[in-house]
C-alpha atoms as a PDB file:
ATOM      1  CA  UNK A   1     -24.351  -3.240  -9.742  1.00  0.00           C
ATOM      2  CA  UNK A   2     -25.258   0.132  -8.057  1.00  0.00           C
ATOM      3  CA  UNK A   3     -22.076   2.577  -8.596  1.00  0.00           C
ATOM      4  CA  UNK A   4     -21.676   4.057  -4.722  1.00  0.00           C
ATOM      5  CA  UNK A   5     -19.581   7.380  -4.561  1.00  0.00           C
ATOM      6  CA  UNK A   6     -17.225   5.072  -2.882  1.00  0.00           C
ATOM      7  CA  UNK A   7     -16.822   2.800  -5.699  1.00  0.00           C
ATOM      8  CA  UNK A   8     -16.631   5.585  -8.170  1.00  0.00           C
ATOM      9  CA  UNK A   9     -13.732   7.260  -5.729  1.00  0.00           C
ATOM     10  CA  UNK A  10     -12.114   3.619  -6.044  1.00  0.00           C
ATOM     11  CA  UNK A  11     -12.464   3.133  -9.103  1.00  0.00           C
ATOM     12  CA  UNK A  12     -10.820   7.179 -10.340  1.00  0.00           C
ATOM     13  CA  UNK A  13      -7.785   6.681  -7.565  1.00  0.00           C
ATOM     14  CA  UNK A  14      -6.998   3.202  -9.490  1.00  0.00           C
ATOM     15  CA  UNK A  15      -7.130   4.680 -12.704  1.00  0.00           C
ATOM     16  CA  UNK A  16      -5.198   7.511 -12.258  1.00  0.00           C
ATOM     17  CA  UNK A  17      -2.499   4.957  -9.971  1.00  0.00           C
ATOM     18  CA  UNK A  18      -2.396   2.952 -13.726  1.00  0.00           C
ATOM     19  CA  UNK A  19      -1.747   6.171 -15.438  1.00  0.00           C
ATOM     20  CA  UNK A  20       0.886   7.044 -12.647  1.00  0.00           C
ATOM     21  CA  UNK A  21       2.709   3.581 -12.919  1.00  0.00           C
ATOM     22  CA  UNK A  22       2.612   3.597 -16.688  1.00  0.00           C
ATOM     23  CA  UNK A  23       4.262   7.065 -16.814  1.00  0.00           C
ATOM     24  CA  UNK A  24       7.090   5.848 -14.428  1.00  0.00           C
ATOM     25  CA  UNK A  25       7.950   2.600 -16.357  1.00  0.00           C
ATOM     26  CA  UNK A  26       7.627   4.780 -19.201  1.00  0.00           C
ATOM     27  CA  UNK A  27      10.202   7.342 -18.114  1.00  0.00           C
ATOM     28  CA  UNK A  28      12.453   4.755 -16.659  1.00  0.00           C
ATOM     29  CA  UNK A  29      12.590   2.905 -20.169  1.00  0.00           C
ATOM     30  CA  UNK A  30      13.197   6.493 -22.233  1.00  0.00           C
ATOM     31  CA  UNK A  31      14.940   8.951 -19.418  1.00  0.00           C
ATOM     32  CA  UNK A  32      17.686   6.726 -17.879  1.00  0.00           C
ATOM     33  CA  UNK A  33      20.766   7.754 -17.421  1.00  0.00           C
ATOM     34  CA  UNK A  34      24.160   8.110 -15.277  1.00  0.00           C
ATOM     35  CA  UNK A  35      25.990  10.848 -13.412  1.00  0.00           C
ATOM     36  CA  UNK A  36      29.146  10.791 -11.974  1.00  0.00           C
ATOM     37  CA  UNK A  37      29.480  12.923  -9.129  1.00  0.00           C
ATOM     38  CA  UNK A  38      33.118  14.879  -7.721  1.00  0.00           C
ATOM     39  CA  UNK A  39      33.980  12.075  -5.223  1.00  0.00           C
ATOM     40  CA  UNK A  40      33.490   9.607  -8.640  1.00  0.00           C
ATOM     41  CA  UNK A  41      30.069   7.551  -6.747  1.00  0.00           C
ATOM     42  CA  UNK A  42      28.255   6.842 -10.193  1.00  0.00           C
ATOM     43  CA  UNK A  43      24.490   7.165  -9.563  1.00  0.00           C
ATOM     44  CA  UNK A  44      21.447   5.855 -11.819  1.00  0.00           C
ATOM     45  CA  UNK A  45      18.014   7.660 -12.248  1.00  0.00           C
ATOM     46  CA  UNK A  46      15.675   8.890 -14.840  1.00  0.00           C
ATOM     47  CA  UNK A  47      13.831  11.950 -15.637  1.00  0.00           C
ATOM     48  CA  UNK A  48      12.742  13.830 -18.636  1.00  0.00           C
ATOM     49  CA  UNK A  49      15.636  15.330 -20.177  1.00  0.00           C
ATOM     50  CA  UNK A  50      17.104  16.810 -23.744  1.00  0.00           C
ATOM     51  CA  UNK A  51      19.097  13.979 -24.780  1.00  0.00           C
ATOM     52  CA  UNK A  52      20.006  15.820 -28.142  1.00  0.00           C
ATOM     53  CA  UNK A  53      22.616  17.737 -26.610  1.00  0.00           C
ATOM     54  CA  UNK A  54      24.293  15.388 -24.115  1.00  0.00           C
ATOM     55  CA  UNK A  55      25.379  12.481 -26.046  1.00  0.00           C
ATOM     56  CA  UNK A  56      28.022  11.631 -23.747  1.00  0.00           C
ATOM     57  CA  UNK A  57      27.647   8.532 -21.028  1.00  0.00           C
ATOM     58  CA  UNK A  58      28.014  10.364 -18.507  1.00  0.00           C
ATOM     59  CA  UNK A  59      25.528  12.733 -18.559  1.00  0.00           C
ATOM     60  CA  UNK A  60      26.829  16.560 -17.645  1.00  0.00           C
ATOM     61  CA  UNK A  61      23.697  18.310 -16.299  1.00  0.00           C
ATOM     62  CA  UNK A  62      23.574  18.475 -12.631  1.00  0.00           C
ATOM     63  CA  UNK A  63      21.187  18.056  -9.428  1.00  0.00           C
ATOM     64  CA  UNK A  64      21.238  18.724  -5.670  1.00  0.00           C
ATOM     65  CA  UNK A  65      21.595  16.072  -3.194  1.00  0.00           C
ATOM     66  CA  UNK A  66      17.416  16.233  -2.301  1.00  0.00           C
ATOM     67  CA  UNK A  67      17.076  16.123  -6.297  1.00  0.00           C
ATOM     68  CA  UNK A  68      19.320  13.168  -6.554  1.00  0.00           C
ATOM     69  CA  UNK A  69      17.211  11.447  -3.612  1.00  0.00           C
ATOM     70  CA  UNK A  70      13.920  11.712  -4.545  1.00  0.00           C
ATOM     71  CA  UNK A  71      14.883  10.176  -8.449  1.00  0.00           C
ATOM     72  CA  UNK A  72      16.153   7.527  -6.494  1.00  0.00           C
ATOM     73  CA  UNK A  73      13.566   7.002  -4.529  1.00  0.00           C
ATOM     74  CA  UNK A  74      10.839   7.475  -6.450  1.00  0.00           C
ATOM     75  CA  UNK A  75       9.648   4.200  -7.690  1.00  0.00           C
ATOM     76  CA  UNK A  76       9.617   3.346  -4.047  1.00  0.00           C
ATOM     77  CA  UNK A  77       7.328   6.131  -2.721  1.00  0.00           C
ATOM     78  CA  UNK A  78       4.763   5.021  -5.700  1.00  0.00           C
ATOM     79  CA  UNK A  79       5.204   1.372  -4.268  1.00  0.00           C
ATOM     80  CA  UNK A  80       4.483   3.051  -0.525  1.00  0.00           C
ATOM     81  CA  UNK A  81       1.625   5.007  -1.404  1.00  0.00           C
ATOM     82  CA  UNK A  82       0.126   2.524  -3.647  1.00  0.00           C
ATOM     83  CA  UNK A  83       0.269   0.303  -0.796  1.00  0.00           C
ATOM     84  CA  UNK A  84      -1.278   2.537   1.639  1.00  0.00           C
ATOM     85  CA  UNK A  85      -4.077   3.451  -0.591  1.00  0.00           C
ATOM     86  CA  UNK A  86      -4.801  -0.472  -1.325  1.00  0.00           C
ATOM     87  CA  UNK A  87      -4.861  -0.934   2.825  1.00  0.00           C
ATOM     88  CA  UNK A  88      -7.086   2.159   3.189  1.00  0.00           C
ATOM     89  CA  UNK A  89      -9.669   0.585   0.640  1.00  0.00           C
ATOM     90  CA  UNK A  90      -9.323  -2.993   1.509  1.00  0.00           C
ATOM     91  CA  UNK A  91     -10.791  -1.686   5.385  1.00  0.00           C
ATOM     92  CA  UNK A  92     -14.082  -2.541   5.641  1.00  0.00           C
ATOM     93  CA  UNK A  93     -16.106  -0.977   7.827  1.00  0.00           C
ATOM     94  CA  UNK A  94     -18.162  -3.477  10.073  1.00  0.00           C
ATOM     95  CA  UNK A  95     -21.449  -2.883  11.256  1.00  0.00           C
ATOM     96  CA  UNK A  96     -21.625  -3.422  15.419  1.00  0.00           C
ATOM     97  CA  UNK A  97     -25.087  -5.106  16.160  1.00  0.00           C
ATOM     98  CA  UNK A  98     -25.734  -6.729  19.255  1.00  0.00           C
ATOM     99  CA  UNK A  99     -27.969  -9.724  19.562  1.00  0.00           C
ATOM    100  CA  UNK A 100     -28.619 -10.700  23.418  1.00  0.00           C
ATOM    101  CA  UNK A 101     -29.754 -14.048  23.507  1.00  0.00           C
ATOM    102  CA  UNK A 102     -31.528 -15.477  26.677  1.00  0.00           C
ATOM    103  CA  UNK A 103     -31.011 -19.218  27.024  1.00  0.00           C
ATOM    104  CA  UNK A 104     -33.468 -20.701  30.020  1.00  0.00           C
ATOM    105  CA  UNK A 105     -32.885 -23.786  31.125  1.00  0.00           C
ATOM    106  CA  UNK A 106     -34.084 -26.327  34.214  1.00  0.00           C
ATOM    107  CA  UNK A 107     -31.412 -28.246  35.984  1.00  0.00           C
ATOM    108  CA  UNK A 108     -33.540 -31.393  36.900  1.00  0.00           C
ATOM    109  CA  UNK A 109     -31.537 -31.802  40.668  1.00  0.00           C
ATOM    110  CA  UNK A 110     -31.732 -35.684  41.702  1.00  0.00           C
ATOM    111  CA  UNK A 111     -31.066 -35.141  45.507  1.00  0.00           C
ATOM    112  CA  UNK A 112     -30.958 -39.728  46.167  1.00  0.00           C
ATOM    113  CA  UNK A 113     -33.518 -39.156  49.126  1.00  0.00           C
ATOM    114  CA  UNK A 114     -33.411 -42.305  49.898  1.00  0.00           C
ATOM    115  CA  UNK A 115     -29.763 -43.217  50.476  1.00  0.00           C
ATOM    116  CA  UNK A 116     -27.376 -42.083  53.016  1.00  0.00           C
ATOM    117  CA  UNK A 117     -23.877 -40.161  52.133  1.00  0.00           C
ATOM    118  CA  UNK A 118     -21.272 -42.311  51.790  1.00  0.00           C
ATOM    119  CA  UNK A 119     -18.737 -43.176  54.256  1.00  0.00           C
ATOM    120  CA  UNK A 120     -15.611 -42.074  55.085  1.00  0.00           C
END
């Protein structure tokens, strides 16, 4: 099989997508952990963090809002953009071509010359 730049660009992007999945299930497993926030709404994410000194379970360090959100949501804007990447490459381009075909035919016309059009 002849390695295209195309395939080799396929072939890095899912690589480096494995890589990217198995540090995020890796990091979920190790990093998870739970903050309770001042109006007592517990939320749930992971990220690399000293865990020697915060032993507590509820863990004291603290984030923004936008920092908050995007541990949230991060699992889902891998699943988004892994998604998007797999439409992108799954696209293939189609070649136009044109083939004009002329068909002749000869319409044998039977014109009954000798009988008269029917009656009324």
């Amino acid at each position: 099989m002849k390695m295209t730049v195309n395939n080799k660009a396929k072939i890095l992007i899912t690589l480096f997508m494995i890589g990217l999945m198995g540090m995020l299930i890796v990091n979920t497993i190790v990093f998870t952990h739970i903050h309770q926030l001042d109006d007592g709404t517990i939320v749930e994410h992971a990220h690399p963090y000293n865990k020697a000194n915060d032993s507590a379970p509820l863990k004291t360090h603290h984030h923004s809002n936008a920092e908050l959100f995007f541990f949230q949501n991060s699992n889902i804007l891998f699943l988004v953009a892994f998604m998007s990447l797999g439409m992108v490459f799954s696209v293939k381009k189609k070649k136009n071509s044109f083939d004009f075909i002329l068909e002749h035919s000869l319409t044998y016309i039977n014109l009954h010359k000798e009988r008269a059009p029917p009656v009324s």
